[in-house]
PDB file of N, CA and C in Angstrom:
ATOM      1  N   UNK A   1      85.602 119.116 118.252  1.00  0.00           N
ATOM      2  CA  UNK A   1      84.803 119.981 117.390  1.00  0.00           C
ATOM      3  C   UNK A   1      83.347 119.572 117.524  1.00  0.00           C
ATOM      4  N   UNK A   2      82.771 120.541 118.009  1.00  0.00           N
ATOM      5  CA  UNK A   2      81.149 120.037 118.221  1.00  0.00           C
ATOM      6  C   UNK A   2      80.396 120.702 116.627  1.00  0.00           C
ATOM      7  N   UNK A   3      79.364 120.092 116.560  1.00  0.00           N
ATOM      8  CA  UNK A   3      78.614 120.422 115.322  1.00  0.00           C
ATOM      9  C   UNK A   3      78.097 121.441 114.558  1.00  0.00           C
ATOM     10  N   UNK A   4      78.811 122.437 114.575  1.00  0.00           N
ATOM     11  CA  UNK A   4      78.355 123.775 114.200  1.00  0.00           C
ATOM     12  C   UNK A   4      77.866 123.407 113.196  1.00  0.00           C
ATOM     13  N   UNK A   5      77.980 122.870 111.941  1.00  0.00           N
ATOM     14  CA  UNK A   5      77.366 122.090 110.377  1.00  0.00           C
ATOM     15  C   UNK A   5      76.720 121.239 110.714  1.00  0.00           C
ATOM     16  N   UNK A   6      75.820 120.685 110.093  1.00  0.00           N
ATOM     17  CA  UNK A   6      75.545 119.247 110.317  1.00  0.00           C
ATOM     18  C   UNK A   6      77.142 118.991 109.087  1.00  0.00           C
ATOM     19  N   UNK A   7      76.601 117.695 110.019  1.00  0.00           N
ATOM     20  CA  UNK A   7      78.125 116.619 109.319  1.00  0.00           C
ATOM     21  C   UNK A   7      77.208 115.064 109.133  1.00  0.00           C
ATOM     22  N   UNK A   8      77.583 114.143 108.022  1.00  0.00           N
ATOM     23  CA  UNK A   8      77.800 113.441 107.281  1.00  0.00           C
ATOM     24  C   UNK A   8      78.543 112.298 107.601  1.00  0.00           C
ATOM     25  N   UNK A   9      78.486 110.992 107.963  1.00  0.00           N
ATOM     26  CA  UNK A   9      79.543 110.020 107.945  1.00  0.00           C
ATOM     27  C   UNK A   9      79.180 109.183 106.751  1.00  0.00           C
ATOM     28  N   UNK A  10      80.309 108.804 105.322  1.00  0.00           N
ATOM     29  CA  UNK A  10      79.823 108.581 104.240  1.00  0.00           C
ATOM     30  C   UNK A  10      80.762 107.000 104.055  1.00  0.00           C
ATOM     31  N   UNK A  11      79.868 105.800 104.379  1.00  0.00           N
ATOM     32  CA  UNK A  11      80.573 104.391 104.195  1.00  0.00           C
ATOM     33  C   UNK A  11      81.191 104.179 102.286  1.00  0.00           C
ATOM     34  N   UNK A  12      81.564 104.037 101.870  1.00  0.00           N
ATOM     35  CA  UNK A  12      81.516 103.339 100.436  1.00  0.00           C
ATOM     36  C   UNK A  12      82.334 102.236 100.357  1.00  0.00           C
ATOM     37  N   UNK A  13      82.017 101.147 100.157  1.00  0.00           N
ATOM     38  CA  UNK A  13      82.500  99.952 100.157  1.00  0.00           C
ATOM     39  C   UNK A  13      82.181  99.663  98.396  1.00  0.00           C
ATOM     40  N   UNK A  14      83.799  99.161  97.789  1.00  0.00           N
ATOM     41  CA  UNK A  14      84.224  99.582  96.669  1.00  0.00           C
ATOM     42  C   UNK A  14      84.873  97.700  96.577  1.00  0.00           C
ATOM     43  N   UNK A  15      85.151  97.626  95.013  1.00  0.00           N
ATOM     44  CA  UNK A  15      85.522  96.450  95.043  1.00  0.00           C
ATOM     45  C   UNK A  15      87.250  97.469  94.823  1.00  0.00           C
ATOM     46  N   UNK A  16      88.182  96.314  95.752  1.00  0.00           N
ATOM     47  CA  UNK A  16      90.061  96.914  95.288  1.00  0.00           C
ATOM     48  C   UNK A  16      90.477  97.579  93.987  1.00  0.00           C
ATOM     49  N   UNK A  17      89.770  97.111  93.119  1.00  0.00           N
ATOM     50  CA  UNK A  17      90.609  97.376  91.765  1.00  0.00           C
ATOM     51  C   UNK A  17      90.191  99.038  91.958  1.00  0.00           C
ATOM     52  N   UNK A  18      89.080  99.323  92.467  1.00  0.00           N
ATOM     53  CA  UNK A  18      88.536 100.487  91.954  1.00  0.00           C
ATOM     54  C   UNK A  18      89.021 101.740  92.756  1.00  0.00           C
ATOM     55  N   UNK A  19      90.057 100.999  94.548  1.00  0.00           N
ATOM     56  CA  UNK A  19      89.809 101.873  95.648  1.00  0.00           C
ATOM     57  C   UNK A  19      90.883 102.725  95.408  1.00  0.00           C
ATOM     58  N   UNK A  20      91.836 102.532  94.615  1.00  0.00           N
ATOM     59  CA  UNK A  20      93.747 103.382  95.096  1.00  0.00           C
ATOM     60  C   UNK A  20      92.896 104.675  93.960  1.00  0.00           C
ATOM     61  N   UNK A  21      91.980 104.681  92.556  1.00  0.00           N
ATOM     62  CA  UNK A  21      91.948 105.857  92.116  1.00  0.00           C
ATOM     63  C   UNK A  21      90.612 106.438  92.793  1.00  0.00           C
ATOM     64  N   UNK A  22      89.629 105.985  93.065  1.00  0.00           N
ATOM     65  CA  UNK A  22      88.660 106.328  94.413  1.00  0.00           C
ATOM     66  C   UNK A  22      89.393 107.319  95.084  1.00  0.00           C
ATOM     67  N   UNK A  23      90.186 106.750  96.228  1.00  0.00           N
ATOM     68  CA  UNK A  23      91.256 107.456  96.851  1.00  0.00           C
ATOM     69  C   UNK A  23      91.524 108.334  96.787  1.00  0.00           C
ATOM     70  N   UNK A  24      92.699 108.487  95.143  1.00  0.00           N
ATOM     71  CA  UNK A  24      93.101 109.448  95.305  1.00  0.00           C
ATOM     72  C   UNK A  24      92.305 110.906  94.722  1.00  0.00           C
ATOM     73  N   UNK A  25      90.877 110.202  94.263  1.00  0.00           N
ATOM     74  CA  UNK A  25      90.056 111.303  93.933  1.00  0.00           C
ATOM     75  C   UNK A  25      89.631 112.091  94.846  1.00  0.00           C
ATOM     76  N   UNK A  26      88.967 111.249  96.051  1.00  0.00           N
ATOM     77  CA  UNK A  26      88.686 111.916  96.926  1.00  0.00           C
ATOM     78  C   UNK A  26      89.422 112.785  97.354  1.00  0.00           C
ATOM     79  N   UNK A  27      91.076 112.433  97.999  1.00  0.00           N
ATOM     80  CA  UNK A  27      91.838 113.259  98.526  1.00  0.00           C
ATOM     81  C   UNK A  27      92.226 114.728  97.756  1.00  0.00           C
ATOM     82  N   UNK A  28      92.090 114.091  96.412  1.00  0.00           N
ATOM     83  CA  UNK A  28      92.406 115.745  95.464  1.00  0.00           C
ATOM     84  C   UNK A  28      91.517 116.796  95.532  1.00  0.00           C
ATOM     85  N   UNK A  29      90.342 116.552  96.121  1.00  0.00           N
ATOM     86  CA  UNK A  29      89.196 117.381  96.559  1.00  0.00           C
ATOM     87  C   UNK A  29      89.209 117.485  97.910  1.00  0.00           C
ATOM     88  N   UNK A  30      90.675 117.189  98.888  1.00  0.00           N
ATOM     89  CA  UNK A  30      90.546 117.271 100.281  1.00  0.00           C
ATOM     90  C   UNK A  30      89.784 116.889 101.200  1.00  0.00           C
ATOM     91  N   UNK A  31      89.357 116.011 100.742  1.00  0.00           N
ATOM     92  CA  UNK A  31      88.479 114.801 101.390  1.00  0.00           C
ATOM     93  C   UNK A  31      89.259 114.045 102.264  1.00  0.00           C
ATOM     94  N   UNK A  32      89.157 113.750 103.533  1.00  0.00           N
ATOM     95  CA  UNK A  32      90.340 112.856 104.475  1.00  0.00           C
ATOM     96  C   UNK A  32      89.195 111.687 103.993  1.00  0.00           C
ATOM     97  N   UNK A  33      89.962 110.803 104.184  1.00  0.00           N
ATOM     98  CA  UNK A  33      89.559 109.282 103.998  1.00  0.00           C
ATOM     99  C   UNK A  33      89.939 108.192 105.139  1.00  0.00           C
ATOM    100  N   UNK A  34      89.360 107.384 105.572  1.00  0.00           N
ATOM    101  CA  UNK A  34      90.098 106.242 106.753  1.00  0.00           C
ATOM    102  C   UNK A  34      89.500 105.255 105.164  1.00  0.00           C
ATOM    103  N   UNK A  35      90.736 104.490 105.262  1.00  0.00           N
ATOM    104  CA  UNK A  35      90.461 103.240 104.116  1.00  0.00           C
ATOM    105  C   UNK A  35      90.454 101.909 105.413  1.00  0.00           C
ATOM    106  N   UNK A  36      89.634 100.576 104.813  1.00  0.00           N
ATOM    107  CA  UNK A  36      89.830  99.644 105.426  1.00  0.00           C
ATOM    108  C   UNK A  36      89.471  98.318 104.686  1.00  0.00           C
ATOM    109  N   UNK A  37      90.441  97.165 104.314  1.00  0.00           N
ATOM    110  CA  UNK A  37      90.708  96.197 104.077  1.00  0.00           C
ATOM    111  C   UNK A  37      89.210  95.417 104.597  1.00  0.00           C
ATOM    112  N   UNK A  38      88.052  95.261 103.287  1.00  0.00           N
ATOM    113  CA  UNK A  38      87.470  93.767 103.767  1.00  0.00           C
ATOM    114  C   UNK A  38      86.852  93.117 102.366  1.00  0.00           C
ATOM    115  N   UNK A  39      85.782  92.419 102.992  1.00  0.00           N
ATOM    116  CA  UNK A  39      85.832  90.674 102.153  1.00  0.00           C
ATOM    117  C   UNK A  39      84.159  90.830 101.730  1.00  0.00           C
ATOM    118  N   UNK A  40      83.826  90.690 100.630  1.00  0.00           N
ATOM    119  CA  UNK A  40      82.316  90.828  99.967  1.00  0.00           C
ATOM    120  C   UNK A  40      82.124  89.466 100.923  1.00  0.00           C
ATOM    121  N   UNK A  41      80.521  89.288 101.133  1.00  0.00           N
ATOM    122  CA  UNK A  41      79.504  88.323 101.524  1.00  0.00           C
ATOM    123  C   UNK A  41      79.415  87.342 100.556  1.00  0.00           C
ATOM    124  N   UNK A  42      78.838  87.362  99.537  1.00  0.00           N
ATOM    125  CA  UNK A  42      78.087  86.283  98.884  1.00  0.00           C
ATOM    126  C   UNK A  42      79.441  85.897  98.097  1.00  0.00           C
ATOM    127  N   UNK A  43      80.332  86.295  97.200  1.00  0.00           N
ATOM    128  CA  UNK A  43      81.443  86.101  96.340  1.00  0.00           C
ATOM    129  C   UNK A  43      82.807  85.709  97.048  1.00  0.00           C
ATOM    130  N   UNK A  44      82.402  86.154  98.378  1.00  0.00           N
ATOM    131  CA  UNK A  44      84.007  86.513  98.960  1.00  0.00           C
ATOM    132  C   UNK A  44      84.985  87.238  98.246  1.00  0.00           C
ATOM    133  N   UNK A  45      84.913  87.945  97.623  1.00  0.00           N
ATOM    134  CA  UNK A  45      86.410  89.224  96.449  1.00  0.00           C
ATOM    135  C   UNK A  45      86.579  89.733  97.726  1.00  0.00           C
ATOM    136  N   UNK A  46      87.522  90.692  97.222  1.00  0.00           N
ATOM    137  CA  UNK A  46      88.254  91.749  98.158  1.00  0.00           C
ATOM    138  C   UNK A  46      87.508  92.992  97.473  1.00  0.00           C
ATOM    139  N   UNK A  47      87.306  93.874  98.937  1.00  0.00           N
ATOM    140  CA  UNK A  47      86.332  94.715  98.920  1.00  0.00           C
ATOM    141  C   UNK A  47      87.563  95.826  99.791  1.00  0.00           C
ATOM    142  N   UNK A  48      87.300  97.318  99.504  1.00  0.00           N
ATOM    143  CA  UNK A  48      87.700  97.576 100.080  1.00  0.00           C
ATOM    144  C   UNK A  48      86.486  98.720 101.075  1.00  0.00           C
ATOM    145  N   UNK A  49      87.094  99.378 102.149  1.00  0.00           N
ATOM    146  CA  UNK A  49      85.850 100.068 102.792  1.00  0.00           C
ATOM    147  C   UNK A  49      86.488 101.414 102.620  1.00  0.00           C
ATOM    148  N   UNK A  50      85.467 102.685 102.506  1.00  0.00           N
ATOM    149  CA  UNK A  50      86.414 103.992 102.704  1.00  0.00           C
ATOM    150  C   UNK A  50      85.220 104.705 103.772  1.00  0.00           C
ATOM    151  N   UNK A  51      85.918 106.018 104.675  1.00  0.00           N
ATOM    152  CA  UNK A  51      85.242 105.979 105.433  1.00  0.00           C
ATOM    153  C   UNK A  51      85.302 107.749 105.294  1.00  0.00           C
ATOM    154  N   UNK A  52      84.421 108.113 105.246  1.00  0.00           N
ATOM    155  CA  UNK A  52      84.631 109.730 105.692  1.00  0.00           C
ATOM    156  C   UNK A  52      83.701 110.693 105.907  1.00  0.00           C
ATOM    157  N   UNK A  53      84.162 111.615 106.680  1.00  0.00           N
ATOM    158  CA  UNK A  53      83.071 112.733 107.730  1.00  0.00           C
ATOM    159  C   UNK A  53      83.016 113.966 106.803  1.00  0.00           C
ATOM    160  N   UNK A  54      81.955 114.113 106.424  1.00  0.00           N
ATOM    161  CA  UNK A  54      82.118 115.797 105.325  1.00  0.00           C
ATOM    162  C   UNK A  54      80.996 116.670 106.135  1.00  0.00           C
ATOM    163  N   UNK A  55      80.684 117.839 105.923  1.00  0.00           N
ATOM    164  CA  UNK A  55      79.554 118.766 106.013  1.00  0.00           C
ATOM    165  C   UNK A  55      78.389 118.329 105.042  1.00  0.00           C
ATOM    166  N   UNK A  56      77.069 118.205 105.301  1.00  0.00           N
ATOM    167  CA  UNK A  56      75.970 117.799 104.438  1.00  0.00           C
ATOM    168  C   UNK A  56      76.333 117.827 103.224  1.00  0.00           C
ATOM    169  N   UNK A  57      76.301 119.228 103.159  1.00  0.00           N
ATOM    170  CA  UNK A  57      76.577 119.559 101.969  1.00  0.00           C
ATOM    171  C   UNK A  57      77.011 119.716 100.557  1.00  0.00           C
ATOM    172  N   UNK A  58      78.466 118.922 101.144  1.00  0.00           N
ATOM    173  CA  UNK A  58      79.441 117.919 100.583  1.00  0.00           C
ATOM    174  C   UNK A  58      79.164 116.612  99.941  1.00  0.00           C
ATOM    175  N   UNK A  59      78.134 116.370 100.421  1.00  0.00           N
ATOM    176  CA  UNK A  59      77.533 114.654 100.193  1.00  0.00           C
ATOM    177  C   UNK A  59      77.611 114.750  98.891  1.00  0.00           C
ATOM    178  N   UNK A  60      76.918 115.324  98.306  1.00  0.00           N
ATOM    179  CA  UNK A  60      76.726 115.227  96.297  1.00  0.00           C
ATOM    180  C   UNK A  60      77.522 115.435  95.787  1.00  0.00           C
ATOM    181  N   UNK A  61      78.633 115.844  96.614  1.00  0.00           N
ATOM    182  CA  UNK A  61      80.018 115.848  95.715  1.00  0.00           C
ATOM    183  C   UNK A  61      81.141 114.592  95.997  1.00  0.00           C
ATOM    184  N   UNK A  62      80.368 113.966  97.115  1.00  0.00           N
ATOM    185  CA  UNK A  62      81.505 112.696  97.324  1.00  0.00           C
ATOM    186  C   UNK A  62      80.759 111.440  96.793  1.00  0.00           C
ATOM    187  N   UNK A  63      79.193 111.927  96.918  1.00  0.00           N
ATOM    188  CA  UNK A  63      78.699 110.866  96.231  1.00  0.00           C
ATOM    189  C   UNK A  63      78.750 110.635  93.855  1.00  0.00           C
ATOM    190  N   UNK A  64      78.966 112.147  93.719  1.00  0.00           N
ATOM    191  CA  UNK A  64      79.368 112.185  92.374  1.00  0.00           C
ATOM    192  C   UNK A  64      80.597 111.532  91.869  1.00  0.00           C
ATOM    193  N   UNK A  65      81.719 112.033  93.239  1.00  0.00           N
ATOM    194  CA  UNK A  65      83.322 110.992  92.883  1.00  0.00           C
ATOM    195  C   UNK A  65      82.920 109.812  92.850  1.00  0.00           C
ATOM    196  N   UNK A  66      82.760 109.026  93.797  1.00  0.00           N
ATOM    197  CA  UNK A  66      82.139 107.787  93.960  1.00  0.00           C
ATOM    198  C   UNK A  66      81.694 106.957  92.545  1.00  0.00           C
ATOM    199  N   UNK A  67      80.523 107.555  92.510  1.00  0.00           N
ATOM    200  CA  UNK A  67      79.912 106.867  91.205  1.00  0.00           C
ATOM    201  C   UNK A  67      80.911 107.160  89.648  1.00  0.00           C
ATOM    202  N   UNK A  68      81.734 107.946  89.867  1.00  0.00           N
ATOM    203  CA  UNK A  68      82.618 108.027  88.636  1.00  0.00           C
ATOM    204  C   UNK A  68      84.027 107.468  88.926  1.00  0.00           C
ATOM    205  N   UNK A  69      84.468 106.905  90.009  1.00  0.00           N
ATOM    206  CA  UNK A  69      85.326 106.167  90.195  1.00  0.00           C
ATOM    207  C   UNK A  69      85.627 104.333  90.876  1.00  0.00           C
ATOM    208  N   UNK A  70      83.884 104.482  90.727  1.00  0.00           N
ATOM    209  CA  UNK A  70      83.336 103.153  90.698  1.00  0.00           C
ATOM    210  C   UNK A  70      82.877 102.280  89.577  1.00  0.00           C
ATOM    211  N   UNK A  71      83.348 100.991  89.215  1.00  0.00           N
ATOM    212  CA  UNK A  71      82.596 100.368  88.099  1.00  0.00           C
ATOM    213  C   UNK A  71      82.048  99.397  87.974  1.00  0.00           C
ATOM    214  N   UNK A  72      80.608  98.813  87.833  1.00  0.00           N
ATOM    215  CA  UNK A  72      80.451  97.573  88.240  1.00  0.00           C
ATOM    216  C   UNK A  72      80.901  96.843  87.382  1.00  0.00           C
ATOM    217  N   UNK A  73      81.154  95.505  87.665  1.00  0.00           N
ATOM    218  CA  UNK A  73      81.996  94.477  86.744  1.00  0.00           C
ATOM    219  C   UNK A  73      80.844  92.865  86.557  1.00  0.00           C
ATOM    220  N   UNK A  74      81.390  92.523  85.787  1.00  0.00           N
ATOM    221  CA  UNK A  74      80.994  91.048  85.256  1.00  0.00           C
ATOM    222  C   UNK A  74      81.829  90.100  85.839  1.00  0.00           C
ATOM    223  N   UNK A  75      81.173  89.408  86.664  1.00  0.00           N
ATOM    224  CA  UNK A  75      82.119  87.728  87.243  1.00  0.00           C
ATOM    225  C   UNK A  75      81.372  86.267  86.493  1.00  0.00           C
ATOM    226  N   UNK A  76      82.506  85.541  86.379  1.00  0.00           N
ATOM    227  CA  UNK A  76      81.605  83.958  86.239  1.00  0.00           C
ATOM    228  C   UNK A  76      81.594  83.349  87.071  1.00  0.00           C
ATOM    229  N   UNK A  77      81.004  82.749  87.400  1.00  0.00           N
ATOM    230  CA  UNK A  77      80.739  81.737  88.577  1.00  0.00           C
ATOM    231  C   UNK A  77      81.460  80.382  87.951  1.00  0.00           C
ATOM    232  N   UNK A  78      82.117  79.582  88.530  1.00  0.00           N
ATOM    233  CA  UNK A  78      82.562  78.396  87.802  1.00  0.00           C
ATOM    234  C   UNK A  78      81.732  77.539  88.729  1.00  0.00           C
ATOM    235  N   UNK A  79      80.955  76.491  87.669  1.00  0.00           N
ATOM    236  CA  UNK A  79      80.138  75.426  87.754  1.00  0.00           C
ATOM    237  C   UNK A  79      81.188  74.742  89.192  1.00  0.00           C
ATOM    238  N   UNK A  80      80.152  73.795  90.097  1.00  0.00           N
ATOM    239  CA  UNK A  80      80.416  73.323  90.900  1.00  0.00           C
ATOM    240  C   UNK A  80      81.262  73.774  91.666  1.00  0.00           C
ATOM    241  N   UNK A  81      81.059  75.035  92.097  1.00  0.00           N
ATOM    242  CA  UNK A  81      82.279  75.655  93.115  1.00  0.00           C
ATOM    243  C   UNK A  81      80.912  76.223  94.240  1.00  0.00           C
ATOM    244  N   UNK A  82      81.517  75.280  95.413  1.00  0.00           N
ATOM    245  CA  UNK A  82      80.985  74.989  96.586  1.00  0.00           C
ATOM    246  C   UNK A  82      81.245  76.078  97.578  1.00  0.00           C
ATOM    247  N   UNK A  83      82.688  76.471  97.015  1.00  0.00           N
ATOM    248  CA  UNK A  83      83.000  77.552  97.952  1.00  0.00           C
ATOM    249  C   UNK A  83      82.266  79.365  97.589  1.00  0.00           C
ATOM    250  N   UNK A  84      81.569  79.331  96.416  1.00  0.00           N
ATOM    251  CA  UNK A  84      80.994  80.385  96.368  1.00  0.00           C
ATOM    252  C   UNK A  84      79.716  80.519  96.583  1.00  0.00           C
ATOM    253  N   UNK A  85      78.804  79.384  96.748  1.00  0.00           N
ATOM    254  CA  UNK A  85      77.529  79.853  97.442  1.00  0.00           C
ATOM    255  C   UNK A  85      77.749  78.656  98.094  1.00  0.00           C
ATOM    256  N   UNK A  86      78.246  78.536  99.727  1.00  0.00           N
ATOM    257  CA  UNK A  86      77.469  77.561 100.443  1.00  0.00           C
ATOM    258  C   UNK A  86      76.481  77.038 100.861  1.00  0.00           C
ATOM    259  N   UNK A  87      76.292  75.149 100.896  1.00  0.00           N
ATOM    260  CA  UNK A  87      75.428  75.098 100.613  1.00  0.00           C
ATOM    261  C   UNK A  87      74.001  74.794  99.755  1.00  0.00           C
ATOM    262  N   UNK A  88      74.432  75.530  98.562  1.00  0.00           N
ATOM    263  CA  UNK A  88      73.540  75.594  97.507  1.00  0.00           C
ATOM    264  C   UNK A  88      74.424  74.208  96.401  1.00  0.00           C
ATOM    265  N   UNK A  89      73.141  73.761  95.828  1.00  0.00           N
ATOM    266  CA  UNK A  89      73.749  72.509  94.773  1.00  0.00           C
ATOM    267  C   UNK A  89      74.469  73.115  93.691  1.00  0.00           C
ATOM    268  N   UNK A  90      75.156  71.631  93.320  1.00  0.00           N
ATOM    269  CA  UNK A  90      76.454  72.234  92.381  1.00  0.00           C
ATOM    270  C   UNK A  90      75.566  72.580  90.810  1.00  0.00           C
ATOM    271  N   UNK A  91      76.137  73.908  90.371  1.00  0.00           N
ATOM    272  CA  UNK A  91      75.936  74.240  89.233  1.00  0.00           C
ATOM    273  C   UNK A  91      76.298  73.444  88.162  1.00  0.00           C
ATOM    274  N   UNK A  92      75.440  73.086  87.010  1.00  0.00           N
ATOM    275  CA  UNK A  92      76.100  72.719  85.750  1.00  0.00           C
ATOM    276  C   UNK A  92      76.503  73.448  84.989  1.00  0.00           C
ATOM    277  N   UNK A  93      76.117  74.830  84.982  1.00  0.00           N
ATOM    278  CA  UNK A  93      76.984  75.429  83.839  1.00  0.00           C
ATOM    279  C   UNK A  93      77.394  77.117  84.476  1.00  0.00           C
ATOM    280  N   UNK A  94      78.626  77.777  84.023  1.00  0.00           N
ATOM    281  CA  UNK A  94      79.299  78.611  84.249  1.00  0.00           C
ATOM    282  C   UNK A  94      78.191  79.476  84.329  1.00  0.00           C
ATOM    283  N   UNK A  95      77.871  80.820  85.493  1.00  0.00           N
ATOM    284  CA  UNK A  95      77.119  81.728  85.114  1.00  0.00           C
ATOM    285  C   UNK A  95      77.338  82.886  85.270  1.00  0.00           C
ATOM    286  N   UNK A  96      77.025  84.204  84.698  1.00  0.00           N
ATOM    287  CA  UNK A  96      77.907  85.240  84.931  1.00  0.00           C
ATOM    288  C   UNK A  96      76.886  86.208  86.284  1.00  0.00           C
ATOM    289  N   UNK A  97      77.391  87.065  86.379  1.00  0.00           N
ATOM    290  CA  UNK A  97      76.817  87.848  87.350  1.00  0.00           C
ATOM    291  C   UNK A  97      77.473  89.551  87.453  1.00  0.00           C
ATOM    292  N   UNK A  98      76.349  90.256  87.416  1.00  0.00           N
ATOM    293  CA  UNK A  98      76.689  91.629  87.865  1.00  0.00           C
ATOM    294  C   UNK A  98      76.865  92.152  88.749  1.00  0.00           C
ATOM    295  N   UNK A  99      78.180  92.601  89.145  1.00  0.00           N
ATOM    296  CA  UNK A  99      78.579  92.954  90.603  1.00  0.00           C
ATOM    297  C   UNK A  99      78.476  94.439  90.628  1.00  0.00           C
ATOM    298  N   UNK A 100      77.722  95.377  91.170  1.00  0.00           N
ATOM    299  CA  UNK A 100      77.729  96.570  91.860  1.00  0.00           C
ATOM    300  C   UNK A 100      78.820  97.523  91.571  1.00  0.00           C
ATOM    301  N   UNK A 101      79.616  98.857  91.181  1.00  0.00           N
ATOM    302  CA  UNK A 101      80.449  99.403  91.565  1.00  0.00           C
ATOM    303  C   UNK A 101      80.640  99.771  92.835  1.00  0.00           C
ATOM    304  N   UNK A 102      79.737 100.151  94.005  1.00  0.00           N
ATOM    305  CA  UNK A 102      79.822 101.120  94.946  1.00  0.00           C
ATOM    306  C   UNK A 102      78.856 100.676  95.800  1.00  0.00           C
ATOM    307  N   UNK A 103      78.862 100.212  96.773  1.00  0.00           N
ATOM    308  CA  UNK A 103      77.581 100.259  97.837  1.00  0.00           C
ATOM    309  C   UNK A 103      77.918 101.245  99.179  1.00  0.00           C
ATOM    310  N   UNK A 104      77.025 102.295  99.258  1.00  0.00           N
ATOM    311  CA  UNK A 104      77.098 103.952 100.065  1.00  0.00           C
ATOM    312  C   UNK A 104      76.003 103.620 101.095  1.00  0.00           C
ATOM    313  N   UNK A 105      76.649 103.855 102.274  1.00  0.00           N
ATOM    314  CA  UNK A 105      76.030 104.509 103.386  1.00  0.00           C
ATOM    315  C   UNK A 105      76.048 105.693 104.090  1.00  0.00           C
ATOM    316  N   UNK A 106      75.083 106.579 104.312  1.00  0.00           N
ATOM    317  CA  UNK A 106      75.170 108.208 104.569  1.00  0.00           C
ATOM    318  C   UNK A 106      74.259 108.075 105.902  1.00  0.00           C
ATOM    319  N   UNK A 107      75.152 108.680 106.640  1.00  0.00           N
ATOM    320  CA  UNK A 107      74.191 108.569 108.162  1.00  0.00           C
ATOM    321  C   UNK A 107      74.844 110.110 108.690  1.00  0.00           C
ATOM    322  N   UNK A 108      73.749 110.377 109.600  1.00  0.00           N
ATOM    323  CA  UNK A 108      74.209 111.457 110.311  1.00  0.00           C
ATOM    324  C   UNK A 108      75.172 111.331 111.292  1.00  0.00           C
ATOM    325  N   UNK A 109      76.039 112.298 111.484  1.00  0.00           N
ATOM    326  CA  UNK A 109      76.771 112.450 112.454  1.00  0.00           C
ATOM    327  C   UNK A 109      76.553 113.368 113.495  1.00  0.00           C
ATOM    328  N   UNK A 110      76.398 112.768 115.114  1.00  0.00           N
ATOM    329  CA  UNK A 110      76.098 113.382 116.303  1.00  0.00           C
ATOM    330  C   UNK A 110      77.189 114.360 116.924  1.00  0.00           C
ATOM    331  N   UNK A 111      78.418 113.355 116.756  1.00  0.00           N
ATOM    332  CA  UNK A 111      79.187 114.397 117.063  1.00  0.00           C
ATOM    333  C   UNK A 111      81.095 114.097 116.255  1.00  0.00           C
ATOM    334  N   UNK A 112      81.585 114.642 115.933  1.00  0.00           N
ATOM    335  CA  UNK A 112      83.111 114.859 115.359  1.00  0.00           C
ATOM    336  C   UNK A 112      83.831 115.534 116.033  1.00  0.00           C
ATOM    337  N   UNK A 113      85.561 115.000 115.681  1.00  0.00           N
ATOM    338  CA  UNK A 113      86.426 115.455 116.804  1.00  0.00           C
ATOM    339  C   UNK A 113      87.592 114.858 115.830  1.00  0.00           C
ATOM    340  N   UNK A 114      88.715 115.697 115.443  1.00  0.00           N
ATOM    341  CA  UNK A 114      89.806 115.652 114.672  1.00  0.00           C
ATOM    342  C   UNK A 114      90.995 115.566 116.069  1.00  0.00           C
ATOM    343  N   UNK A 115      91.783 114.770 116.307  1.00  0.00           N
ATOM    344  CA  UNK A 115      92.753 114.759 117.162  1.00  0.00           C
ATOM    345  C   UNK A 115      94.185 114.732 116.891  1.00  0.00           C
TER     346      UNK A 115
END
């Protein structure tokens, strides 16, 4: 399928808890999805990735699911844990932190092909 629309490739990298109703939001609006299993940077959690090709147009409507099936959350950091910021000296006291619901990437697409 060559580009008669412009088309859309839309990243959202979601923390797990949030991805199975993500999911199935998207899909109830016929949204195909490629899902993929990965690992946050700085925290290491489980992250999940979703991947999908829409018409421009579409964008404000996958980016509206998104933000309503995303939530950012509160973590603590437990004092002296080496394994969450390497590197860096050990904490004395527990600290919390605000983690993101949703981090979106929207890039154009050159060319698409359903097989």
């Amino acid at each position: 399928m060559s580009n008669s629309t412009e088309m859309k490739l839309v990243y959202s990298i979601v923390h797990d808890e949030d991805s199975p109703g993500l999911l199935a939001e998207l899909n109830s609006h016929n949204f195909s999805v490629t899902k993929l299993n990965s690992t946050g940077g700085f925290l290491r959690s489980g992250n999940t990735t979703l991947i999908t090709v829409v018409p421009a147009s579409d964008v404000p409507k996958v980016l509206d699911i998104i933000r309503k099936n995303s939530s950012t959350r509160k973590v603590t950091l437990n004092p002296n844990s080496a394994s969450v910021m390497p590197g860096a000296a050990y904490m004395s006291i527990p600290v919390e932190v605000t983690l993101s619901g949703a981090t979106v990437f929207v890039t154009p697409v050159e060319y698409f092909e359903k097989m």
